[in-house]
Every structure is written in C-alpha cells, then in structure tokens.
PDB file of N, CA and C in Angstrom:
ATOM      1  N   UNK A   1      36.023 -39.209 -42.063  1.00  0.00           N
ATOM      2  CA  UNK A   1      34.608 -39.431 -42.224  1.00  0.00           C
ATOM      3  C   UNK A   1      33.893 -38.156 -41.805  1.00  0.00           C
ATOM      4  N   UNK A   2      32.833 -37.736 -42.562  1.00  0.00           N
ATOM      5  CA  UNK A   2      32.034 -36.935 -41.678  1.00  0.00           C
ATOM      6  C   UNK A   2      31.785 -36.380 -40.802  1.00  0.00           C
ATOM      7  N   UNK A   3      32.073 -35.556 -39.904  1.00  0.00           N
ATOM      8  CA  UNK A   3      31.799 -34.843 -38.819  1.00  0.00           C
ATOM      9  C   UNK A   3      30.424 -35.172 -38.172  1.00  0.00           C
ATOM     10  N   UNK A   4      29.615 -34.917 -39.421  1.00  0.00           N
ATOM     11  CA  UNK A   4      27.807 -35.026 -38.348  1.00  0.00           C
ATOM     12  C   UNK A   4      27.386 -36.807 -38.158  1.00  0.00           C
ATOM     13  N   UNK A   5      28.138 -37.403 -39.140  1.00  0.00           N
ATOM     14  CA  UNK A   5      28.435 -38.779 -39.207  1.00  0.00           C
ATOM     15  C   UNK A   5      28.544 -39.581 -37.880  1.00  0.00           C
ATOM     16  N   UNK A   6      30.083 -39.008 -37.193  1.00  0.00           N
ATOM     17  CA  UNK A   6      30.210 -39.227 -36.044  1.00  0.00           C
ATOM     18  C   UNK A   6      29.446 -38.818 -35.235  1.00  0.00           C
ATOM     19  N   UNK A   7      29.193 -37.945 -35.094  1.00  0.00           N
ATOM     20  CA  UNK A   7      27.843 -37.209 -34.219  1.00  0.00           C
ATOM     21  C   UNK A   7      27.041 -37.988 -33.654  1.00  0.00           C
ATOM     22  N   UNK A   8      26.520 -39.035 -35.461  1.00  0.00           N
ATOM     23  CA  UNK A   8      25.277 -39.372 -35.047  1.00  0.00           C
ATOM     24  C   UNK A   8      25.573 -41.018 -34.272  1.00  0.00           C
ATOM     25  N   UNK A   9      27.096 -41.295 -34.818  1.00  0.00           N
ATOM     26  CA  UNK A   9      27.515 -42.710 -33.998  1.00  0.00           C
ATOM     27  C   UNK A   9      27.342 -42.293 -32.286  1.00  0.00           C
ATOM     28  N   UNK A  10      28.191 -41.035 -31.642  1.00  0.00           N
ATOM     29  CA  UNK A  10      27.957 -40.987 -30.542  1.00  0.00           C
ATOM     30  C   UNK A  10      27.184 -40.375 -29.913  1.00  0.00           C
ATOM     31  N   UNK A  11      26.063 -40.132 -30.527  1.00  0.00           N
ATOM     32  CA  UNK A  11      24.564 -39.956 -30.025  1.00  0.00           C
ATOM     33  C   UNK A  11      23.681 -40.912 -30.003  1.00  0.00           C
ATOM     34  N   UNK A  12      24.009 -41.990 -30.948  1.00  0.00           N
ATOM     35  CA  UNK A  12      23.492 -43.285 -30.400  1.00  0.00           C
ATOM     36  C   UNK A  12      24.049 -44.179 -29.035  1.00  0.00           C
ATOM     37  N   UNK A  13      25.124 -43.958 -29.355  1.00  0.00           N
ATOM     38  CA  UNK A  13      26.071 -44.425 -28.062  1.00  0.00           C
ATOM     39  C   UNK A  13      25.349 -44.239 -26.553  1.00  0.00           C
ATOM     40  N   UNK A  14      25.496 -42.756 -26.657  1.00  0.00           N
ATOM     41  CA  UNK A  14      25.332 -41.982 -25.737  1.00  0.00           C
ATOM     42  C   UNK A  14      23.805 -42.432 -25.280  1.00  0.00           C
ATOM     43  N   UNK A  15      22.582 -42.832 -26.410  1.00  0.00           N
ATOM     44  CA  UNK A  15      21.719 -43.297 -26.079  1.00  0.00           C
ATOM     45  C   UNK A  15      21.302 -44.928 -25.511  1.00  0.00           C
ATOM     46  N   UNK A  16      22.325 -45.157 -25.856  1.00  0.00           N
ATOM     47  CA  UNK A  16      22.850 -46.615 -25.418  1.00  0.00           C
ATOM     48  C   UNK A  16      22.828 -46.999 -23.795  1.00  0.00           C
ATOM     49  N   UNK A  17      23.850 -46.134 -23.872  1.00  0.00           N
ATOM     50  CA  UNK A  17      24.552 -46.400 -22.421  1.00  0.00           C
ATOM     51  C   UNK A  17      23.350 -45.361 -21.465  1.00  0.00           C
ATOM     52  N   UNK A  18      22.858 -44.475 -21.841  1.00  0.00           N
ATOM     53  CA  UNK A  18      21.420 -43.913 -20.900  1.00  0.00           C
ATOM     54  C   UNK A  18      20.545 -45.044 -21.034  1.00  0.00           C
ATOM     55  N   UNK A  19      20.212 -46.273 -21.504  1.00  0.00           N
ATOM     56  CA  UNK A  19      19.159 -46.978 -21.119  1.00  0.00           C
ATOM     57  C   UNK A  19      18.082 -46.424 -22.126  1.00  0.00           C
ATOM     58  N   UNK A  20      18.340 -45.650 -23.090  1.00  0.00           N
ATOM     59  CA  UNK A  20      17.266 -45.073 -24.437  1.00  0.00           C
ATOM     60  C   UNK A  20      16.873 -46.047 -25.119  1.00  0.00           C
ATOM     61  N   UNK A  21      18.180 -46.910 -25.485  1.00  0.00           N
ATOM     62  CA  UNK A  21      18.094 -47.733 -26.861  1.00  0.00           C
ATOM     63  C   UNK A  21      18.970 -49.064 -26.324  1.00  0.00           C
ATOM     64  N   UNK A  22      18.101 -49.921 -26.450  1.00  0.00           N
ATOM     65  CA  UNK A  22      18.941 -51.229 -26.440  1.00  0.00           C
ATOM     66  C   UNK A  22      20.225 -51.586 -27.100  1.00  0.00           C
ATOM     67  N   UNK A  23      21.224 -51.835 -26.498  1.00  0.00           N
ATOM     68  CA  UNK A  23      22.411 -52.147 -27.243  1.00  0.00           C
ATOM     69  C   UNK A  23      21.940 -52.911 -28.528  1.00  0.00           C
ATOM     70  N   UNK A  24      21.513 -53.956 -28.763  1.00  0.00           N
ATOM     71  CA  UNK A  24      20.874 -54.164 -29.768  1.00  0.00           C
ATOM     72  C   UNK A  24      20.495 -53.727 -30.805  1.00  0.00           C
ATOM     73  N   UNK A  25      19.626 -52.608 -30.018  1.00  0.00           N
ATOM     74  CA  UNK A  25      18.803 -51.891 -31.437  1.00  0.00           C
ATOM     75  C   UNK A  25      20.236 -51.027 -32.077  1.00  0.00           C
ATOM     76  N   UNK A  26      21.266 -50.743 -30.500  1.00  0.00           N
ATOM     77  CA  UNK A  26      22.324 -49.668 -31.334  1.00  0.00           C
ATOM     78  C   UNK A  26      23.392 -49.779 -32.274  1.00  0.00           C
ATOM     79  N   UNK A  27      23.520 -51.770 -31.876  1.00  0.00           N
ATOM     80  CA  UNK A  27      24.396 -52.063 -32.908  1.00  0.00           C
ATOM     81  C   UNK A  27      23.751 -52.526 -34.117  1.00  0.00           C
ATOM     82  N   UNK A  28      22.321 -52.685 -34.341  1.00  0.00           N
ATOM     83  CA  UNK A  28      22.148 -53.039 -35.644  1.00  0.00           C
ATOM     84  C   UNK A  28      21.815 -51.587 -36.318  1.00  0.00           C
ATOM     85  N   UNK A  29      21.660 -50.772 -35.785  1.00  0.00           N
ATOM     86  CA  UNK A  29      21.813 -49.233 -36.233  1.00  0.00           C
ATOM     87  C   UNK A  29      23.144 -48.726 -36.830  1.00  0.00           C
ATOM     88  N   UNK A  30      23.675 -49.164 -36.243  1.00  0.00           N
ATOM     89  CA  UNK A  30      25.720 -49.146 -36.671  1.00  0.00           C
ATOM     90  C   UNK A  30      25.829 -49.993 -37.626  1.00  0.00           C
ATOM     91  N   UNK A  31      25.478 -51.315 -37.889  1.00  0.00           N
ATOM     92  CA  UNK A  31      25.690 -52.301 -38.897  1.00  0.00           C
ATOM     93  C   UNK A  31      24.972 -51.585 -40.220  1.00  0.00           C
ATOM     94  N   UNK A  32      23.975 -51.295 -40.225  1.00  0.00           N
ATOM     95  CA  UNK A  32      22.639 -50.499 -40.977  1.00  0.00           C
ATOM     96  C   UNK A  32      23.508 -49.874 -42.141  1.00  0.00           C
ATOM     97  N   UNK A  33      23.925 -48.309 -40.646  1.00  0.00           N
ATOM     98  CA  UNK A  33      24.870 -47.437 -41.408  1.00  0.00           C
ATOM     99  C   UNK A  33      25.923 -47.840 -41.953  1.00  0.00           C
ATOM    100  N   UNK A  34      26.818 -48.392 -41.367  1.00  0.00           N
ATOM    101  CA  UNK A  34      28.237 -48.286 -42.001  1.00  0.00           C
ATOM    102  C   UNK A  34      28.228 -49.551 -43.091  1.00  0.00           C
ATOM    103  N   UNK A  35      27.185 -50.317 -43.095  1.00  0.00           N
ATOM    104  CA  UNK A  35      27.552 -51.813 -44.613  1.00  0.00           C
ATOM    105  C   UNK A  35      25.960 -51.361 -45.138  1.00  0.00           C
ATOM    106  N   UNK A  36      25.285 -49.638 -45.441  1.00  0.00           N
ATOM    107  CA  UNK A  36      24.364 -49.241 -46.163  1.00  0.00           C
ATOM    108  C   UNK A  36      24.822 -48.174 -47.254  1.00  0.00           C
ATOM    109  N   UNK A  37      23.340 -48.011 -48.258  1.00  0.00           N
ATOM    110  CA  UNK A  37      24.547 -46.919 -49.473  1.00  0.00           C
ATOM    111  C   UNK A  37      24.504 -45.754 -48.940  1.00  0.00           C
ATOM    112  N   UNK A  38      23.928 -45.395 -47.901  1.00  0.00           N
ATOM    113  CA  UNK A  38      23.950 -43.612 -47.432  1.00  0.00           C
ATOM    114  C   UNK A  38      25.339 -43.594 -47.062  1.00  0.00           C
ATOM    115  N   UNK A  39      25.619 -44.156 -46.492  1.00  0.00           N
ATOM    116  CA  UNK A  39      27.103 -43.735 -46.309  1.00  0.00           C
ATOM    117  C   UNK A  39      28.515 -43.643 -47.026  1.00  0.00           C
ATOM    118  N   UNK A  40      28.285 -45.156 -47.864  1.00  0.00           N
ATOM    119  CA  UNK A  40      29.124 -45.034 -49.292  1.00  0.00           C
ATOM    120  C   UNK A  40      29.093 -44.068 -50.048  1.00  0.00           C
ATOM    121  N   UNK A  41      27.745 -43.458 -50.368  1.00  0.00           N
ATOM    122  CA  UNK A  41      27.532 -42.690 -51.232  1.00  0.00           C
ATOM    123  C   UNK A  41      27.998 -40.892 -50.803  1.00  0.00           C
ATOM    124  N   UNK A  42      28.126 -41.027 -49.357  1.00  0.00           N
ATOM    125  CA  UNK A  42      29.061 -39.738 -48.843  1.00  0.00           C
ATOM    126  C   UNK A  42      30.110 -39.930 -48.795  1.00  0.00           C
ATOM    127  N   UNK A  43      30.948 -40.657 -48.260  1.00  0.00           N
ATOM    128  CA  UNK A  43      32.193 -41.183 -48.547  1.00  0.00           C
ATOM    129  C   UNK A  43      32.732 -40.909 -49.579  1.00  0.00           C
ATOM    130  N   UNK A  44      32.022 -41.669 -50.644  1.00  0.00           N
ATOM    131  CA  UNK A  44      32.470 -41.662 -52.423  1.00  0.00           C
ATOM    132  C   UNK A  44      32.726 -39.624 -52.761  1.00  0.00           C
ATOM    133  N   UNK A  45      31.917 -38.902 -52.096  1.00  0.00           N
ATOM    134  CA  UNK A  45      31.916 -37.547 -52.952  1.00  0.00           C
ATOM    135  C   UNK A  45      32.866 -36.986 -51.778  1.00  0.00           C
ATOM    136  N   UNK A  46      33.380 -37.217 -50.831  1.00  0.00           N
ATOM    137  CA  UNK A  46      34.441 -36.501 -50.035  1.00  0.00           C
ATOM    138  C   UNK A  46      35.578 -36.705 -50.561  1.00  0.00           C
ATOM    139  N   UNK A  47      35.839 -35.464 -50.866  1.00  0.00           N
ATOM    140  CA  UNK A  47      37.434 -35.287 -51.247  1.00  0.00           C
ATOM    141  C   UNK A  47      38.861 -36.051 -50.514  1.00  0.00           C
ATOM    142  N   UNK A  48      38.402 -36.409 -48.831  1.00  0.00           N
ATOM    143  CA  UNK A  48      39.530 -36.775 -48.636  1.00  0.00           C
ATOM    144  C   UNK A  48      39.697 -38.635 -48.729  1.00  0.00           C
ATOM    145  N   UNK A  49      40.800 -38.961 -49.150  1.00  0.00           N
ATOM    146  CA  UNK A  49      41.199 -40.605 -49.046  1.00  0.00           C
ATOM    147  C   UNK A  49      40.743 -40.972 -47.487  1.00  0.00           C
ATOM    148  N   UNK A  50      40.730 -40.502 -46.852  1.00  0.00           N
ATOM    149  CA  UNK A  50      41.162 -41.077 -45.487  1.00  0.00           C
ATOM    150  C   UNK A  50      39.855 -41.819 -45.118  1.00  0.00           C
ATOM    151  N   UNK A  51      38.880 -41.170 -45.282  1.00  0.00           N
ATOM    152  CA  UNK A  51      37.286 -41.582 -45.245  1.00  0.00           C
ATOM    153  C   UNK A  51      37.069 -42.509 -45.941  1.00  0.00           C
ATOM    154  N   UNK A  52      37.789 -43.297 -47.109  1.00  0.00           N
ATOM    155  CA  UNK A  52      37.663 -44.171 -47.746  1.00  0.00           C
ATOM    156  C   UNK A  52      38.316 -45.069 -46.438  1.00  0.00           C
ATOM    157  N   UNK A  53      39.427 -44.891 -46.200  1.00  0.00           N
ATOM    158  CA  UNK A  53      40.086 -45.945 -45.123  1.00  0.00           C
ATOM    159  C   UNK A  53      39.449 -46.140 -43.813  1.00  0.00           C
ATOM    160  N   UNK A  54      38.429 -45.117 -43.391  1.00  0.00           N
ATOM    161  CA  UNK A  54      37.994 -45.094 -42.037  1.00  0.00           C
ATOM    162  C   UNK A  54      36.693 -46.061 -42.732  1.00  0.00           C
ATOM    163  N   UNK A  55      35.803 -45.786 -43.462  1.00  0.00           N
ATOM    164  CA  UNK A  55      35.021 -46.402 -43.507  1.00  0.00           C
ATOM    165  C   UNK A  55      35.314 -48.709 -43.827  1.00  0.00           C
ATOM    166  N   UNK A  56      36.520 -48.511 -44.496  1.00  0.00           N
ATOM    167  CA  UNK A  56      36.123 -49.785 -45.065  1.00  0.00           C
ATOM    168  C   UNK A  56      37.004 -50.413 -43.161  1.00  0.00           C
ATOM    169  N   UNK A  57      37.719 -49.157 -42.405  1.00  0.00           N
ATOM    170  CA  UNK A  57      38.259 -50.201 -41.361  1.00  0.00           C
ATOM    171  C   UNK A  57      36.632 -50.591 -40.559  1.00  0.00           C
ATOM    172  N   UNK A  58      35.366 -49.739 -40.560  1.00  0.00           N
ATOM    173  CA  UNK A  58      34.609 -49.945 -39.554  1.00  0.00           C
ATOM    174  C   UNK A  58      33.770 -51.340 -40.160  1.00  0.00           C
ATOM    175  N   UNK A  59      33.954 -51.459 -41.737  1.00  0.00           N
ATOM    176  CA  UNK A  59      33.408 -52.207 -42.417  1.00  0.00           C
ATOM    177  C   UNK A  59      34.091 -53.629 -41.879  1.00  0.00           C
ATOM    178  N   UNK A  60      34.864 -53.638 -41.916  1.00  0.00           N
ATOM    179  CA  UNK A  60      36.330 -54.628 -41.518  1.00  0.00           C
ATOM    180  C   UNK A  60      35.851 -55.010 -40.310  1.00  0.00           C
ATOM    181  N   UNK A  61      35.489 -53.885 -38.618  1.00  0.00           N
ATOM    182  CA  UNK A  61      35.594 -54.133 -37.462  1.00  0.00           C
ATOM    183  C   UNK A  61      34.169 -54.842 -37.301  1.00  0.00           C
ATOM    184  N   UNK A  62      33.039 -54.250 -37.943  1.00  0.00           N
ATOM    185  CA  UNK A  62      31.504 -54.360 -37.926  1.00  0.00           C
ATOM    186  C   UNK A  62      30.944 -55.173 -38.909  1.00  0.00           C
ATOM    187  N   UNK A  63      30.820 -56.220 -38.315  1.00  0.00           N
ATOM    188  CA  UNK A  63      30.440 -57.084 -39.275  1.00  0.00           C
ATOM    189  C   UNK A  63      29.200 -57.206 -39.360  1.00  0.00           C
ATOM    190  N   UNK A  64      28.744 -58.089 -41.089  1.00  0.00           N
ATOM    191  CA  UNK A  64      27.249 -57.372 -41.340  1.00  0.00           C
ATOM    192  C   UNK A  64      26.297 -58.164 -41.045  1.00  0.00           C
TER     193      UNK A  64
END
C-alpha cells in the first residue's frame, strides 16, 4: 500500500492516543478510507499485487 497512505493511518493514530481525536472520530476515519473510492482508486493504478491484498485484508479486518 502506499507509503504516505500509511503515514496518514499513523498520524491519526498517533492523534488518537495524544487525546487530539476521539477514538471514534479515528476509527470512522479508517472505515471512511479504507471501504472509500480514494483509496481503491490508488490501489487499482499501483503496479504492485500486494496492495491489492493489503487493502482487501484491512477491508476484511475493518468493517464498514
């Protein structure tokens, strides 16, 4: 998956656990992204398979 992708998962995190952002707000931010088309639609143009598999496992773990 993405490099800045992740980034932006553990910069929410990170805002999480500082008391920034309600767990709440951080997991429906995570649900958002990973079962929204911005991300399919990067996924789909990356050359590698693997990002196909990382995404549909978070799809799998994160339910919508």
């Amino acid at each position: 998956m993405n490099s800045s992708v992740l980034e932006l998962i553990e910069k929410v995190a990170s805002r999480v656990a500082d008391g920034k952002l309600s767990a709440t707000d951080g997991s429906a931010f995570l649900r958002r992204l990973v079962h929204g088309p911005a991300l399919a639609f990067v996924v789909k143009w990356t050359a590698t398979p693997l990002d196909d598999l990382a995404l549909e496992l978070f799809k799998s773990l994160i339910p919508e």
